[in-house]
N, C-alpha and C. Protein backbone atom coordinates (compact mmCIF):
# COMPACT_ATOMS: atom_id res chain seq x y z
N UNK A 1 79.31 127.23 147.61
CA UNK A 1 80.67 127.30 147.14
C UNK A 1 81.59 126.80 148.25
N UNK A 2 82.68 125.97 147.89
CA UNK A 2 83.26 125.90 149.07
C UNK A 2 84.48 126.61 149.39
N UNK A 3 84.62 126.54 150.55
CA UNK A 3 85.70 127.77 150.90
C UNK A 3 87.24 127.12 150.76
N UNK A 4 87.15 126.40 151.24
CA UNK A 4 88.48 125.53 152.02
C UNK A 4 88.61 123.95 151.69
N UNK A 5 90.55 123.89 151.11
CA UNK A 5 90.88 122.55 150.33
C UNK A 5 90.74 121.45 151.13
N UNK A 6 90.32 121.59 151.92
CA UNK A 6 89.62 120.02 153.31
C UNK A 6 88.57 119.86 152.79
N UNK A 7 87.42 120.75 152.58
CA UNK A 7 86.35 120.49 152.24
C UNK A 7 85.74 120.14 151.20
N UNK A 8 86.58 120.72 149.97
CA UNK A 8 86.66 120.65 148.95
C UNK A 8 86.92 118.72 148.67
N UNK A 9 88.12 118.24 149.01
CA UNK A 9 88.39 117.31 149.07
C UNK A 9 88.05 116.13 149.69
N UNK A 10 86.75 116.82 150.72
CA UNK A 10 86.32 115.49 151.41
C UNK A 10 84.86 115.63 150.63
N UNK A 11 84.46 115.59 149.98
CA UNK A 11 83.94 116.24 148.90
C UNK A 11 83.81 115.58 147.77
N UNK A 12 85.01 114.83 147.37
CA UNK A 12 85.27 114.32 146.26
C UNK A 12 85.30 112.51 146.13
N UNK A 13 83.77 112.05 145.78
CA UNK A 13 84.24 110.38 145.74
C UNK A 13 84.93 109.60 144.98
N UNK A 14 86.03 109.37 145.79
CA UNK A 14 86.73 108.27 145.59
C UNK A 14 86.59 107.11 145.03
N UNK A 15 85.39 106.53 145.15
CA UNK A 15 85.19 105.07 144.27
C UNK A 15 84.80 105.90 142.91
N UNK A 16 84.03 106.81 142.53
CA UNK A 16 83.66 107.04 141.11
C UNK A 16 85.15 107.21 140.39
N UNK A 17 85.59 108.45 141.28
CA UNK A 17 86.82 108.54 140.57
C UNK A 17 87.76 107.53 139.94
N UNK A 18 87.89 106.26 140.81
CA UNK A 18 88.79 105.03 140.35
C UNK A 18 87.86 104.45 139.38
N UNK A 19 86.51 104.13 139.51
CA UNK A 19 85.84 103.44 138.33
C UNK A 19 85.70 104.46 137.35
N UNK A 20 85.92 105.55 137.10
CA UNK A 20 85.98 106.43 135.88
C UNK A 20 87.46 106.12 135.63
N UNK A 21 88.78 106.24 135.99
CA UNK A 21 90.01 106.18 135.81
C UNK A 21 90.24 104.76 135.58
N UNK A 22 89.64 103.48 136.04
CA UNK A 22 89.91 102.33 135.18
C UNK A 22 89.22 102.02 133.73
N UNK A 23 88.28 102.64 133.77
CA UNK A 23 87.44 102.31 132.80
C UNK A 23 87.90 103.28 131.58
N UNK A 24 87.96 104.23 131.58
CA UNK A 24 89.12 105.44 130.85
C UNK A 24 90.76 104.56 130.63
N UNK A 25 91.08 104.13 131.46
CA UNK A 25 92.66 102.98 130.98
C UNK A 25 92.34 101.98 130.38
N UNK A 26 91.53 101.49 130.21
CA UNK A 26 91.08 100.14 129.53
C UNK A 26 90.27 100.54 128.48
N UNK A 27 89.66 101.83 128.08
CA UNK A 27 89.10 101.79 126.65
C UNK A 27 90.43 102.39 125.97
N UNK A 28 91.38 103.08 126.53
CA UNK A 28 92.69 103.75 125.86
C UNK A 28 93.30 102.62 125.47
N UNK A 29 93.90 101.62 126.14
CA UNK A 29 94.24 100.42 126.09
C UNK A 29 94.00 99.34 124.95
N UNK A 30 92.25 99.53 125.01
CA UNK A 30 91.78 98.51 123.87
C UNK A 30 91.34 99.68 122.59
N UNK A 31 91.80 100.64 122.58
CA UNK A 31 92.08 101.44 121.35
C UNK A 31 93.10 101.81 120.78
N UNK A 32 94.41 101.79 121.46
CA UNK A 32 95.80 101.57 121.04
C UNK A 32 95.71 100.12 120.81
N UNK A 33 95.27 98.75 120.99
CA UNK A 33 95.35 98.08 120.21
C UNK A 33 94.82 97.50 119.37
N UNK A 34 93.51 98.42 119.11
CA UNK A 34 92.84 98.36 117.81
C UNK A 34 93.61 98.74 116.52
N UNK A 35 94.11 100.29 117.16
CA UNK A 35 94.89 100.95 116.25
C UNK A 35 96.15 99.87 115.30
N UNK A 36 96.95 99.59 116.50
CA UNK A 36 97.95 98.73 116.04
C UNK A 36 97.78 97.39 115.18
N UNK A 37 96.49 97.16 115.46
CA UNK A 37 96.14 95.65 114.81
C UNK A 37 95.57 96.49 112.97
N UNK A 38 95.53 97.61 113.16
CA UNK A 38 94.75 97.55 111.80
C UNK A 38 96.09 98.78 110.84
N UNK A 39 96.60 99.26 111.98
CA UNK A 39 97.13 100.08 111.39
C UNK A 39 98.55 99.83 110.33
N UNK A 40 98.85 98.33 109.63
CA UNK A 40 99.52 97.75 108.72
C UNK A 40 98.37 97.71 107.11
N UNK A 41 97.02 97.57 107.86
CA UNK A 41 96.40 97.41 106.90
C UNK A 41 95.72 99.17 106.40
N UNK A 42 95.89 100.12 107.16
CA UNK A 42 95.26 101.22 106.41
C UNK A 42 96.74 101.78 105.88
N UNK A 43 97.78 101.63 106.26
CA UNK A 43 98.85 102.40 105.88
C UNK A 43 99.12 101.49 104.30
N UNK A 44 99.00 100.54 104.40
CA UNK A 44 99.10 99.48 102.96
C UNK A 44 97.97 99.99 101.97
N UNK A 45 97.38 100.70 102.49
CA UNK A 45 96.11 101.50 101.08
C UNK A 45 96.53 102.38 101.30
N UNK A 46 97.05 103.28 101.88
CA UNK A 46 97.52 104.46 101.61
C UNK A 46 98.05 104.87 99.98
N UNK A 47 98.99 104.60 99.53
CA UNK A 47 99.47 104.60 98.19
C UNK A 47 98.50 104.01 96.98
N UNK A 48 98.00 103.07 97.39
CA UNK A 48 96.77 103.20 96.26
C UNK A 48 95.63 104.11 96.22
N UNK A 49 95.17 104.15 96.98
CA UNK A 49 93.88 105.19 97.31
C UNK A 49 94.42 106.80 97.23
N UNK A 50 96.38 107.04 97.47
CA UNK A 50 96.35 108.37 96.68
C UNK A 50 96.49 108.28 95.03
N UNK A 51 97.15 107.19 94.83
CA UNK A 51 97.09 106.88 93.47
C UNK A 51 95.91 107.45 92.45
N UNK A 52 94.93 106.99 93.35
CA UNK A 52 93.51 106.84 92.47
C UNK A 52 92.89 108.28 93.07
N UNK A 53 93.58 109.42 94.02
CA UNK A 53 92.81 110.24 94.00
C UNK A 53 93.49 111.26 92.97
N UNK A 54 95.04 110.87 92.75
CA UNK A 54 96.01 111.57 92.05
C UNK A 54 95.15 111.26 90.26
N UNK A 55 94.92 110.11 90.40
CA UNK A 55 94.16 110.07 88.26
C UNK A 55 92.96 110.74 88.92
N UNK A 56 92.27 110.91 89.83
CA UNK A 56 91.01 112.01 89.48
C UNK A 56 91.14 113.48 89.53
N UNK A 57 92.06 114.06 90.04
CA UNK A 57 92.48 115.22 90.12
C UNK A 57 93.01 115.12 89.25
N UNK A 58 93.73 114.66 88.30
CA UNK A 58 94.92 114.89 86.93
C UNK A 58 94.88 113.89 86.11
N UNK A 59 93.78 113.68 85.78
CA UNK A 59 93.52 112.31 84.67
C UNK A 59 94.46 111.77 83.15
N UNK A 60 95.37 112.52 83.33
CA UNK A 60 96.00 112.52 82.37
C UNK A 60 96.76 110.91 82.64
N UNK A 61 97.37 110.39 80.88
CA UNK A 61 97.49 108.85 81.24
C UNK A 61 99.00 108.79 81.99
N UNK A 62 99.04 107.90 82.69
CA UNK A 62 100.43 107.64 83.57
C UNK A 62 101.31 107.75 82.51
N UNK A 63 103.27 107.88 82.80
CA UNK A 63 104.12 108.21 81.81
C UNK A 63 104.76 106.57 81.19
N UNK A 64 105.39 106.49 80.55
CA UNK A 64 105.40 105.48 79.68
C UNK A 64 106.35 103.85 80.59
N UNK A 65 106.84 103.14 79.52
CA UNK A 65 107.25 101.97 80.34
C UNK A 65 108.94 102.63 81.01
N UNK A 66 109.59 102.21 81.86
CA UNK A 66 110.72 102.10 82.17
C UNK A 66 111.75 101.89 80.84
N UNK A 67 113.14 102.42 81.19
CA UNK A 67 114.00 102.75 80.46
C UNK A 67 115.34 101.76 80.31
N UNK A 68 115.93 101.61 79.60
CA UNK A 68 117.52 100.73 80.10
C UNK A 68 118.56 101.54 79.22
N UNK A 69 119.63 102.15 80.35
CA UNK A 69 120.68 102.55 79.35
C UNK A 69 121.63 101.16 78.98
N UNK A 70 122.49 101.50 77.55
CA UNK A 70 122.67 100.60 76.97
C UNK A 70 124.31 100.21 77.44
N UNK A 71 124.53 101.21 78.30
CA UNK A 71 126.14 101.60 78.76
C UNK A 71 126.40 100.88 79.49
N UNK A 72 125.45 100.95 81.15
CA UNK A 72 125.33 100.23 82.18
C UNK A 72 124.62 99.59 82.53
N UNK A 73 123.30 99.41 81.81
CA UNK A 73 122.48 98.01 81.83
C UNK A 73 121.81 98.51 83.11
N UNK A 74 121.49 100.13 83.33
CA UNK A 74 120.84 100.35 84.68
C UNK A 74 119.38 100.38 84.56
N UNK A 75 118.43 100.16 84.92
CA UNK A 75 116.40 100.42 84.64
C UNK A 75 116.76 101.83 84.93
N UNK A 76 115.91 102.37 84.45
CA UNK A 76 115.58 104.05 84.48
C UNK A 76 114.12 104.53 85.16
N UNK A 77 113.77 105.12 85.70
CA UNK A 77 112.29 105.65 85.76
C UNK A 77 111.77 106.29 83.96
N UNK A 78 110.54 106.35 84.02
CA UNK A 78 110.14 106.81 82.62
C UNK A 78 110.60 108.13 82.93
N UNK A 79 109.78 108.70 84.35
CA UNK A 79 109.95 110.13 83.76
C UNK A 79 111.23 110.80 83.83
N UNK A 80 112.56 110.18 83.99
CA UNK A 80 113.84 110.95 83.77
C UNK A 80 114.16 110.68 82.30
N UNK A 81 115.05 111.76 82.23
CA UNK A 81 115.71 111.81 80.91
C UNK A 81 117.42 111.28 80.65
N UNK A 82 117.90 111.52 81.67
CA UNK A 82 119.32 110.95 82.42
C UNK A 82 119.48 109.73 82.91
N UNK A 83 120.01 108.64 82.41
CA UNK A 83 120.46 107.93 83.22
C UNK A 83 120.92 108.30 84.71
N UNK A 84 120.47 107.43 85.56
CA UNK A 84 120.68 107.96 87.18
C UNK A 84 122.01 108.06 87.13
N UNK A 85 122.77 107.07 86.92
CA UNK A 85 124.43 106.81 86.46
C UNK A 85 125.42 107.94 86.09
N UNK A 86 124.38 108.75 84.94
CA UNK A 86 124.81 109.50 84.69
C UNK A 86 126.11 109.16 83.09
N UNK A 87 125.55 108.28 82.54
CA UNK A 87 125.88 107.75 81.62
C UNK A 87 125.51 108.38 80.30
N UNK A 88 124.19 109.24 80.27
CA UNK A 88 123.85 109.73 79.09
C UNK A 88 122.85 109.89 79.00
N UNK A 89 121.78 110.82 77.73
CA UNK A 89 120.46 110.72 77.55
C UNK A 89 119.67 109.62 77.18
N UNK A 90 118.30 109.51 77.82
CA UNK A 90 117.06 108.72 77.07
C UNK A 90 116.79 109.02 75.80
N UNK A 91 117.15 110.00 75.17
CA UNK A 91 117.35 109.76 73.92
C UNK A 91 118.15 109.31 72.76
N UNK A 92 119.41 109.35 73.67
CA UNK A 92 120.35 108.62 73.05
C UNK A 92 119.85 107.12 72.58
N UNK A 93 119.49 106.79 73.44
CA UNK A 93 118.54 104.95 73.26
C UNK A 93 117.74 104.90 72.65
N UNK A 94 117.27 105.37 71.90
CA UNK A 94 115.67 105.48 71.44
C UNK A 94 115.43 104.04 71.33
N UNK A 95 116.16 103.54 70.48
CA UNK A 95 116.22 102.47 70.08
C UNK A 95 116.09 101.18 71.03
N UNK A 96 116.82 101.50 71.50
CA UNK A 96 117.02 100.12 72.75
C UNK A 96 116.39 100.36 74.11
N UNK A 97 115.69 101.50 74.78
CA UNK A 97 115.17 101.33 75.83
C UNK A 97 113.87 100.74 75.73
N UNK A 98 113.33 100.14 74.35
CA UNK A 98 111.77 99.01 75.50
C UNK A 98 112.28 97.58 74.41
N UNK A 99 113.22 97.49 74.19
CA UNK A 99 114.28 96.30 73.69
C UNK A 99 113.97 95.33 74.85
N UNK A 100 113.24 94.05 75.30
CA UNK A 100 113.45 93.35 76.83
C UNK A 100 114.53 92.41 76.62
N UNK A 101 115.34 92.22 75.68
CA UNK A 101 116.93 91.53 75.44
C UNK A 101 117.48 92.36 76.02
N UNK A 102 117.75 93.72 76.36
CA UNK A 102 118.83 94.52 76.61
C UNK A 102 119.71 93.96 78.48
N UNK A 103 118.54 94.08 78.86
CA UNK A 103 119.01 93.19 80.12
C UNK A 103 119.59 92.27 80.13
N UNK A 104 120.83 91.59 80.21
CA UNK A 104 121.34 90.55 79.95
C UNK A 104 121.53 90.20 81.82
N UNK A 105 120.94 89.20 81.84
CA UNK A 105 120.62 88.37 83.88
C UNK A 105 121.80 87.62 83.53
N UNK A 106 123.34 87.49 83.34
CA UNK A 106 124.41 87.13 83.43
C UNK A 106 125.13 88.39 83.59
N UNK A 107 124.56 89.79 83.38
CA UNK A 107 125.91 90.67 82.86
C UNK A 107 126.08 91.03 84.90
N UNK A 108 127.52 91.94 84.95
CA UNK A 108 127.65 92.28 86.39
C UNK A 108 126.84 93.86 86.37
N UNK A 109 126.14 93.94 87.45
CA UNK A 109 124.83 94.97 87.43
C UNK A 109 124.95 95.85 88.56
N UNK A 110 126.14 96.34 88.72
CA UNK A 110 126.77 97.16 90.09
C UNK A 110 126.24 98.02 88.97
């Protein structure tokens, strides 16, 4: 056992230590830029691959096509019932939300 931080320390080699401490910076190094080189491509499956774990856990069929109120010519998500706008119900439209004329690509769409 040693007693005393002189001894202790003369004790301790120096060349391993630096060839363990470069070699430890350079695999960190070339693994942060592994990471970075791939990590556009696992985050880009992210949303599909929960997609597809979301229909196996809840197989039920996805909700229907998108909506257009007839007021403000805004797209809707299926699953609201409100115009975001706040213009009125999806049921008010029955009629005209899967209409693909309703969109008029001249009208002003603020």
């Amino acid at each position: 056992m040693i007693q005393d931080v002189g001894s202790y320390l003369g004790n301790i080699d120096i060349g391993l230590a630096l060839v363990v401490t470069v070699v430890g910076a350079g695999l960190a190094i070339l693994g942060l830029w592994f990471l970075e080189s791939v990590a556009d491509d696992v985050l880009g499956l992210l949303p599909r691959i929960g997609g597809r774990l979301g229909r196996m856990v809840d197989p039920r069929e996805p909700p229907g096509p998108s909506w257009v109120c007839l007021d403000c010519r805004s797209l809707n998500e299926s699953t609201t019932i409100w115009c975001y706008r706040g213009c009125g119900s999806r049921l008010r439209y029955r009629d005209g939300f899967t209409d693909p004329t309703i969109l008029d690509p001249t009208a002003d769409g603020d």
